[in-house]
Protein backbone atom coordinates (compact mmCIF):
# COMPACT_ATOMS: atom_id res chain seq x y z
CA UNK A 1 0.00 0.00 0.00
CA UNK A 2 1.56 3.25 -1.38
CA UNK A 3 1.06 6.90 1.03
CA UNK A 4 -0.71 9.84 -0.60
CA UNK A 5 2.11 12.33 -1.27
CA UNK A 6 0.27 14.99 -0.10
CA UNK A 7 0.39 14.07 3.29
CA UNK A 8 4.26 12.87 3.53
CA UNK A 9 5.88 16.05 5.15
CA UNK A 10 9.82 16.33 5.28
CA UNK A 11 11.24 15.84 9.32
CA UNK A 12 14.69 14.82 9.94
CA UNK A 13 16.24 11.65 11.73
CA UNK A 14 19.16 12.02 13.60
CA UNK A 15 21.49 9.14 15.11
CA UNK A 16 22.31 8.78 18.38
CA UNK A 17 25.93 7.99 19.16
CA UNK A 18 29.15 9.06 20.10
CA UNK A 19 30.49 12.06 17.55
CA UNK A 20 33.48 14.29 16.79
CA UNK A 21 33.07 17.77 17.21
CA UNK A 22 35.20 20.36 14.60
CA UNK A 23 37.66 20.45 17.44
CA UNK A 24 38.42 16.47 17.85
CA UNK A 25 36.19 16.66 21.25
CA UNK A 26 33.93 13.78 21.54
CA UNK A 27 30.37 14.10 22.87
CA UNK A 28 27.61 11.53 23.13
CA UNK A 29 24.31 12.92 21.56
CA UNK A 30 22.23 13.36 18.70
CA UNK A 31 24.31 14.32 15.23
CA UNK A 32 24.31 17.52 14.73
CA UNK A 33 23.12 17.39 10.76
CA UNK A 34 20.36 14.35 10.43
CA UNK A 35 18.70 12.56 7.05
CA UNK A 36 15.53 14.24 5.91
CA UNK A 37 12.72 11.78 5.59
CA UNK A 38 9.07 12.00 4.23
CA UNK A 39 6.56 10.41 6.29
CA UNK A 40 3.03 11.27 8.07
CA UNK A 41 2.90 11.80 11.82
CA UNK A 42 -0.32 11.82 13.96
CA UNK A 43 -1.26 11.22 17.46
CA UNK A 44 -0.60 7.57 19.27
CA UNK A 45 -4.08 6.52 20.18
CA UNK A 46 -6.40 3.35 20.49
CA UNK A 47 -6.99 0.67 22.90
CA UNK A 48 -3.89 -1.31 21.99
CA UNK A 49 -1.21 1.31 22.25
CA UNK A 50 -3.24 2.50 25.53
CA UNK A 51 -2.38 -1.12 26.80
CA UNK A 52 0.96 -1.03 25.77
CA UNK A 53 1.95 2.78 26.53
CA UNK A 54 -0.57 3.56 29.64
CA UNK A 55 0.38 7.19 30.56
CA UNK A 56 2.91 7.48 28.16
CA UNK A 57 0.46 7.30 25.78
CA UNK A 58 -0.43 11.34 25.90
CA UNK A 59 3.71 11.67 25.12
CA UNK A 60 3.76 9.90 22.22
CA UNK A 61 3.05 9.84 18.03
CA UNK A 62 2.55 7.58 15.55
CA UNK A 63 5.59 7.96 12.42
CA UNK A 64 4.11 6.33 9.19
CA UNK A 65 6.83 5.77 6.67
CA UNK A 66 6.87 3.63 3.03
CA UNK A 67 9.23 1.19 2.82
CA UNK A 68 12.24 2.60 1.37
CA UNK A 69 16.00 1.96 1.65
CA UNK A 70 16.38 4.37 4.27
CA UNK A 71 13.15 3.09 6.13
CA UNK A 72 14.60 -0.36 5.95
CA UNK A 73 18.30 0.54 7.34
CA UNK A 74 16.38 2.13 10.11
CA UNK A 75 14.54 -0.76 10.59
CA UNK A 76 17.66 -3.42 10.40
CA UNK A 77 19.72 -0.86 12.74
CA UNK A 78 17.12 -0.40 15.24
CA UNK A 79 16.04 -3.95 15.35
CA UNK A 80 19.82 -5.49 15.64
CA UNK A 81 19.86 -2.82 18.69
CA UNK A 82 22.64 -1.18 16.66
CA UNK A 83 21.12 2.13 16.42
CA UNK A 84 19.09 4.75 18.24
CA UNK A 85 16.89 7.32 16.63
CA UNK A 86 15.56 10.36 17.14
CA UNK A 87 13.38 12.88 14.95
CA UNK A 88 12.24 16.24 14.78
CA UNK A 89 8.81 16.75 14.62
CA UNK A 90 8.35 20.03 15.99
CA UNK A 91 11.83 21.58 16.11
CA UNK A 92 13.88 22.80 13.46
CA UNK A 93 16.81 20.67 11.60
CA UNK A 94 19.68 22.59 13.37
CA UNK A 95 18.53 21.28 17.10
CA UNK A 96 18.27 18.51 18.98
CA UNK A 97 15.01 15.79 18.08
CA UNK A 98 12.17 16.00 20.35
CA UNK A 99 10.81 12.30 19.94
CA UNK A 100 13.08 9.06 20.05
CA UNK A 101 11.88 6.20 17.80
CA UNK A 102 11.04 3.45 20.89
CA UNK A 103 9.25 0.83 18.38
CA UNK A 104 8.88 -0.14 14.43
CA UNK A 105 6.51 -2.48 13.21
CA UNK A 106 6.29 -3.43 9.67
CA UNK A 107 3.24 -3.27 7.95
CA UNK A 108 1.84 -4.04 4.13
CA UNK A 109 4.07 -1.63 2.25
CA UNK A 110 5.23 0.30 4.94
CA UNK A 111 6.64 0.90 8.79
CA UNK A 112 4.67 2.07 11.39
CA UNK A 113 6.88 3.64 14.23
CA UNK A 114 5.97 4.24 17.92
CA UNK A 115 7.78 7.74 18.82
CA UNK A 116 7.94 8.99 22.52
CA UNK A 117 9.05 12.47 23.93
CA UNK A 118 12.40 12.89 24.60
């Protein structure tokens, strides 16, 4: 199942890691410059995701993305427990991501990934 394109709005993913700074400093963070992505984002709701969230629930969103390369190294990172994530959704590309990818499940033609406040 293919995503209308209309809804699919850009947000950027960001690894989290341990980086090099301009300076040869380390830091452990978010990257500083992330991957744009186009996907939909709405609200986590619903009697299942109530079950499995409880109160986390109101701090959390639903990512929608179709099953690209990228969405499928995200998948195979976060999966392997390689890779952390972290998008975001209401802050510009130059700052740190407001949501942390906690869950991906794969769907017909697409992921569907559990985001929580960071």
């Amino acid at each position: 199942m293919r995503l209308r394109q209309r809804d699919l709005k850009p947000y950027q993913l960001k690894k989290h890691g341990k980086f090099k700074d301009g300076d040869a400093t380390t830091y452990t963070g978010y990257e500083k410059e992330g991957r744009e992505i186009k996907a939909k984002i709405q609200p986590a709701g619903g009697k299942t995701l109530s079950e499995m969230y409880g109160l986390k629930l109101a701090n959390m969103q639903i990512m929608i993305l179709e099953d690209t390369p990228i969405a499928k190294e995200i998948d195979k990172d976060f999966n392997s427990q390689k890779q952390q994530y972290g998008v975001c959704v209401y802050r510009n590309k130059d700052q740190e991501p407001d949501y942390k990818i906690v869950a991906i499940r794969p769907w017909s033609g697409h992921l569907v990934v559990d985001l929580e406040r960071v």
